[in-house]
Structures are given as C-alpha cells and as structure tokens.
Protein backbone atom coordinates (compact mmCIF):
# COMPACT_ATOMS: atom_id res chain seq x y z
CA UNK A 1 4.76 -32.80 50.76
CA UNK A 2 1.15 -32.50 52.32
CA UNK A 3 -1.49 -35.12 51.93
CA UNK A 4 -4.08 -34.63 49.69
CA UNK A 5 -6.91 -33.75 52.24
CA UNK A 6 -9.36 -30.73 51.27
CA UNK A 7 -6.88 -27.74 50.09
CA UNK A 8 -7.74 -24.70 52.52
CA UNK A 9 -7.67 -20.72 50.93
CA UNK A 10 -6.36 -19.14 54.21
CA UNK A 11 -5.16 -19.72 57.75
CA UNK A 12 -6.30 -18.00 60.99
CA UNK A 13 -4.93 -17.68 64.51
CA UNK A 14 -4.94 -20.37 66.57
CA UNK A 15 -3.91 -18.36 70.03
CA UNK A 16 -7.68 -17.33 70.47
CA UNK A 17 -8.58 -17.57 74.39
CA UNK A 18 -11.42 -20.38 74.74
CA UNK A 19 -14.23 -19.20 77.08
CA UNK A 20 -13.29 -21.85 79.69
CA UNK A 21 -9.54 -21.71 79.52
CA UNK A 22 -8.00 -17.99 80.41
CA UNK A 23 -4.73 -17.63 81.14
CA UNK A 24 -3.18 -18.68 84.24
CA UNK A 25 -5.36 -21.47 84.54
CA UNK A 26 -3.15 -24.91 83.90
CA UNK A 27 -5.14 -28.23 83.42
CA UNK A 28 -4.51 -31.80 83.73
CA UNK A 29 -4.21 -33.51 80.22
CA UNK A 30 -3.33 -37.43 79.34
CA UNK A 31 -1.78 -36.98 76.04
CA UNK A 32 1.04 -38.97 74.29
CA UNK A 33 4.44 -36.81 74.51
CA UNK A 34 7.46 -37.59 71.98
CA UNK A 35 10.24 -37.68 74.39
CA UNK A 36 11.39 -41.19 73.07
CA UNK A 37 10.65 -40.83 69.51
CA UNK A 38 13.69 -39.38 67.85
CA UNK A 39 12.89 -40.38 64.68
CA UNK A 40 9.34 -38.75 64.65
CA UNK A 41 10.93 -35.39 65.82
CA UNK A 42 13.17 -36.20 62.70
CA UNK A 43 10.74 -36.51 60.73
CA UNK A 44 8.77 -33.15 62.20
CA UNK A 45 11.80 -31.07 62.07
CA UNK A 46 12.39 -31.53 57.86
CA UNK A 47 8.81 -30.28 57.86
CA UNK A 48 9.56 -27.40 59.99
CA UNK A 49 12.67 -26.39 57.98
CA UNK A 50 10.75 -26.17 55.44
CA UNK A 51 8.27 -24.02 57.11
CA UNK A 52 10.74 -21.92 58.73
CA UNK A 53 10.63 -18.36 57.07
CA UNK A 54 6.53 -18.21 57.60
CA UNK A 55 6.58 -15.83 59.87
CA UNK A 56 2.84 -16.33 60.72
CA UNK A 57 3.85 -19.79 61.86
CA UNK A 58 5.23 -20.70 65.17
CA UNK A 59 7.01 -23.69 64.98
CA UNK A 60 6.75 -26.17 67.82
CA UNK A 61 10.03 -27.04 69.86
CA UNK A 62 10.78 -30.40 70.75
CA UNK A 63 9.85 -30.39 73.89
CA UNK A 64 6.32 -29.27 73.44
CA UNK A 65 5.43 -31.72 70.79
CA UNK A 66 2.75 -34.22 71.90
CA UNK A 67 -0.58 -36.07 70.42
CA UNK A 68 -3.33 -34.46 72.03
CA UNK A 69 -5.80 -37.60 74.06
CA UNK A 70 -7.61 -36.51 76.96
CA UNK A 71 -8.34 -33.78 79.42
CA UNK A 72 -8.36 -34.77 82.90
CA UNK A 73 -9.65 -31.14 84.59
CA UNK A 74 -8.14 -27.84 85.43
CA UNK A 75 -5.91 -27.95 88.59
CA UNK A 76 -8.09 -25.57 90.39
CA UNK A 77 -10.96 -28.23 90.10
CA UNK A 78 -8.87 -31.48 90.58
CA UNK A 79 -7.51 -32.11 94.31
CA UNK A 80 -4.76 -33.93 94.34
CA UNK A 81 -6.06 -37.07 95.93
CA UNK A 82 -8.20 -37.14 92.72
CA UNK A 83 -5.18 -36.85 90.51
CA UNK A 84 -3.59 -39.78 92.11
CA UNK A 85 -6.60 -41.96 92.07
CA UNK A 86 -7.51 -40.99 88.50
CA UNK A 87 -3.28 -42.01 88.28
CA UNK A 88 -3.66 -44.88 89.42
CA UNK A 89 -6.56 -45.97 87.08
CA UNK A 90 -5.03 -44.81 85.06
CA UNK A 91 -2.08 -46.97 85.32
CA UNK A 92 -4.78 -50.36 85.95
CA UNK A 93 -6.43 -49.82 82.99
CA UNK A 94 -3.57 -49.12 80.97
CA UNK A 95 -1.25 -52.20 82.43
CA UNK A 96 -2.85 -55.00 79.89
CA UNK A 97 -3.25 -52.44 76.59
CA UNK A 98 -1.50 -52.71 73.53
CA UNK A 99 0.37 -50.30 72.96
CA UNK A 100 -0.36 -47.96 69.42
CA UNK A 101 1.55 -48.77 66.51
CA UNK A 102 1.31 -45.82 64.15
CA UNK A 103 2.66 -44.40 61.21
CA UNK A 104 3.60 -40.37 60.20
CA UNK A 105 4.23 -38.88 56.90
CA UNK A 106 2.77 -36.35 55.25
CA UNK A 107 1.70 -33.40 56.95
CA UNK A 108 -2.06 -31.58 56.75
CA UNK A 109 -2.65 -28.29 56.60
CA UNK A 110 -6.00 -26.86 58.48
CA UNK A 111 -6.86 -23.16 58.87
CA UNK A 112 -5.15 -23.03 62.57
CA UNK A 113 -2.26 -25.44 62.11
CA UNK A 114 -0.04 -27.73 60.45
CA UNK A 115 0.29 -31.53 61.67
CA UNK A 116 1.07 -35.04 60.95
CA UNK A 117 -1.87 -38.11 61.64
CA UNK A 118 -1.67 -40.99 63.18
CA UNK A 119 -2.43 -43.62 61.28
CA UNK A 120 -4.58 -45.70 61.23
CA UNK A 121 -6.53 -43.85 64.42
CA UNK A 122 -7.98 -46.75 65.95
CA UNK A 123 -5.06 -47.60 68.37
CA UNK A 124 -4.77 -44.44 69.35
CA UNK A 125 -8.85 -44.10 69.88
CA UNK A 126 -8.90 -47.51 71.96
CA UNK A 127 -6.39 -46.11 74.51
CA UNK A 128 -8.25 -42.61 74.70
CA UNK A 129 -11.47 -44.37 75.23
CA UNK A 130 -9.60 -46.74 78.43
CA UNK A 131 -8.08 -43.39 79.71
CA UNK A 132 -11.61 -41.67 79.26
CA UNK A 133 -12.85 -44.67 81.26
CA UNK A 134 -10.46 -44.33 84.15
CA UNK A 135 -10.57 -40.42 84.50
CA UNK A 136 -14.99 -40.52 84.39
CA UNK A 137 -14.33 -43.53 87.54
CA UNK A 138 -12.95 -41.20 89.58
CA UNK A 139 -14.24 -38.02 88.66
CA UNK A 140 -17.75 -38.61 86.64
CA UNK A 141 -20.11 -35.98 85.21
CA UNK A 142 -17.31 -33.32 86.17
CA UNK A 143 -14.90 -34.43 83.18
CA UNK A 144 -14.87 -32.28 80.59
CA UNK A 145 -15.63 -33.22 77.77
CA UNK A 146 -18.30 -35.42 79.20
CA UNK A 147 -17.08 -38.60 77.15
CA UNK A 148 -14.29 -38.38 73.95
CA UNK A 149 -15.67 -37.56 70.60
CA UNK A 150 -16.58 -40.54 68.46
CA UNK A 151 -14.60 -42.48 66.56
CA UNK A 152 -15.08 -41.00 63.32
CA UNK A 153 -14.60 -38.10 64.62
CA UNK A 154 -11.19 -38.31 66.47
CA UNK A 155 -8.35 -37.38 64.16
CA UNK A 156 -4.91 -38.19 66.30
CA UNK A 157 -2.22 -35.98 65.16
CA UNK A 158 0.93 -34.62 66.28
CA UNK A 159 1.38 -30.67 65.30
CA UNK A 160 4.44 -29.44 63.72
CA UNK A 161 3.72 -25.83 63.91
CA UNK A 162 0.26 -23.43 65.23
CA UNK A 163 -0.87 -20.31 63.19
CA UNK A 164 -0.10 -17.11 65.25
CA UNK A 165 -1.67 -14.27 62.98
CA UNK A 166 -4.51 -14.83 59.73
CA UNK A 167 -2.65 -15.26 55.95
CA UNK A 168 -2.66 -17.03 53.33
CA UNK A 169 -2.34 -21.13 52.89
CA UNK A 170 -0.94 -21.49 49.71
CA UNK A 171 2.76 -20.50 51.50
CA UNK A 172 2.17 -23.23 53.35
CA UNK A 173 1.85 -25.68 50.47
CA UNK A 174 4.56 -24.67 48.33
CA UNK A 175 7.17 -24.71 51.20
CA UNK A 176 6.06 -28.43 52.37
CA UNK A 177 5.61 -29.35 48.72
CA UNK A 178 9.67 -29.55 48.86
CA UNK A 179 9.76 -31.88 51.27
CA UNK A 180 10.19 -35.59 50.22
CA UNK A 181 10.89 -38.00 53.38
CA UNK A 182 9.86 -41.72 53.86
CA UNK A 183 6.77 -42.48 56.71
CA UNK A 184 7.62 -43.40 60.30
CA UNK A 185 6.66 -45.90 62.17
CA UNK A 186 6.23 -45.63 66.14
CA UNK A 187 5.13 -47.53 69.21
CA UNK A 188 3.93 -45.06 72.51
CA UNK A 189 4.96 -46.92 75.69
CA UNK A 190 3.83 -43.81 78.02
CA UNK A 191 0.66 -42.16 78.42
CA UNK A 192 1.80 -39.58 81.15
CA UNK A 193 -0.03 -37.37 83.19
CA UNK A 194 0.79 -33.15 82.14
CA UNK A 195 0.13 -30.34 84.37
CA UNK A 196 -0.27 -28.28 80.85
CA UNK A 197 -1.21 -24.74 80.13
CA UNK A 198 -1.07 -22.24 76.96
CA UNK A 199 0.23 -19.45 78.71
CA UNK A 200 3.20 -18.36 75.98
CA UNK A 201 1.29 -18.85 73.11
CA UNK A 202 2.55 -22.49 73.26
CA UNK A 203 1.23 -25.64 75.14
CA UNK A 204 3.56 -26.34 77.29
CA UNK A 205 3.86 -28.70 80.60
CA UNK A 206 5.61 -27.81 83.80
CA UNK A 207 5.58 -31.73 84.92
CA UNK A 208 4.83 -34.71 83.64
CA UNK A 209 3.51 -38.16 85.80
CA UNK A 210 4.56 -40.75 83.47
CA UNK A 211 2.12 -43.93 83.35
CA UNK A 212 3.14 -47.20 81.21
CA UNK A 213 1.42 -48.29 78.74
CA UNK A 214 1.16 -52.30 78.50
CA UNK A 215 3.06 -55.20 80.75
CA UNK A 216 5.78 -53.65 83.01
C-alpha cells in the first residue's frame, strides 16, 4: 500500500522534453542500478502487478530500474579522456566509502510517477556528495547541476513505473492499496558509470562502467 505522504488529485506526463535534453542527445549519469538486487525487483514487481491495467502508466522493466545520483555531462560535451579521469575519481573517492544500507517498502505516488524511497537518505546523500566531488575535480563549473541539491532536499528513490498521459491518481491508490509486502533491506556495492538517454520514452543505458563502492 502507499505511504502516507501528501495524497495527490491527478497525475501528468512525465515524457515532457526538458529544454536542455532533446532527443538523441545521451548523457553520462552515476546512478545506482539494481542488477544485483533481486529481492528489490521483487519487491517492485508486486507493486507493478498491481499497477498493471493503468494504461496511463508505463511500467519500468528490470533492466531500466535504477536510483537516480548524479549527472556527469552529455557525451557531446564530455571527451573521453574526461570520462576516464572523472572514472577514475571516481573509483578513489569511492574505494574507502561505506557502502548504503537502505530499506524499500511502500511506494509514493507524485503527479509524474510512482516510486519507492530510500531510507533513511543520508547514505545515499553522502555517496552523491563524494561522486559530486570527483566529477566537479575533473570537470568544474561545467557540471551540471553546478553542485547536488541539499540534503533536505534529495529524496533517493527507485521508480516502479513513469506517467505517460494526464489522469486521475486515485487509480493509482486503490490498485497499490492491495498490496501488502514486508520492507527490504539492501546494500549498493556499484556506483557505475551509464551512457543513458530517454529516447523511447524510457531511461535507458546502452553501457554501463561499473565502479566499486568500498574496499576491493
């Protein structure tokens, strides 16, 4: 069932174009991808049963899922001698870090999408702020965003499924209200590297550079 964060009316489309980010134009990304977390795509895919006959929902397939960290640059403004030195800081910054311990249950619904947080954030905020830290190293006032948001602000969540077309929310509550299934518990090991783009009204990554996270 959802958590009981501020109940929205309606939900819009999420596939709106941003002003910086057309289509055809991948970027580099440092976000945490789900590839060994079979019981968190568990977890994700009761949800999306449940959410299944919305069709004003797409759900997310497994191989897309991901917690959103930080934006490197778009490929046509990142050589790729900056991508491996911003790699390898990557990689020294990350070597000594803890790795996030985090929890899933409940899923929140927001006016472009439906996802599950990370809780609590701050793990997840301390290793954005180190990659933050090693990308602005290499490639300093050019990062976009200039610097992550701030703490309070940073919500780390995993999507389960993006709004493709404006309706109404209440759908969306009654279908996960049927859902009853116990928290999960996770520990990221990888923060990789995604040459990632939007292109099919999905994010999706063509390859990943995986960097560990913590002692090798």
């Amino acid at each position: 069932m959802p958590t009981e964060d501020a109940r929205v009316e309606s939900v819009r489309n999420h596939w709106w174009w941003r002003p910086d980010w057309p289509a055809g134009r991948p970027l580099y990304a440092c976000h945490l991808t789900l590839d060994d977390q079979p019981e968190l795509r568990d977890l994700i895919r009761h949800y999306q049963d449940a959410l299944a006959h919305l069709g004003y929902l797409d759900l997310i397939p497994p191989g897309s899922l991901h917690l959103t960290m930080q934006r490197v640059g778009f490929v046509d403004e990142v050589s790729p001698a900056e991508l491996n030195s911003v790699a390898e800081r990557i990689a020294d910054r990350l070597r000594d870090a803890p790795a996030p311990v985090v929890t899933f249950h409940e899923p929140t619904v927001r006016e472009e999408g439906i996802f599950l947080k990370a809780l609590p954030a701050e793990p997840v905020y301390t290793l954005r702020l180190a990659v933050y830290q090693a990308i602005e190293s290499v490639l300093g006032p050019r990062m976009r965003p200039l610097a992550p948001p701030a703490r309070e602000r940073y919500v780390p969540h995993v999507s389960v499924a993006y709004v493709n077309s404006d309706g109404p929310a209440q759908p969306v509550y009654d279908a996960l209200s049927r859902v009853h299934q116990a928290p999960v518990t996770v520990t990221f090991r990888v923060a990789p590297i995604l040459d990632f783009h939007r292109d099919h009204q999905m994010y999706e990554w063509t390859r990943a550079l995986p960097i560990p996270i913590g002692p090798r």
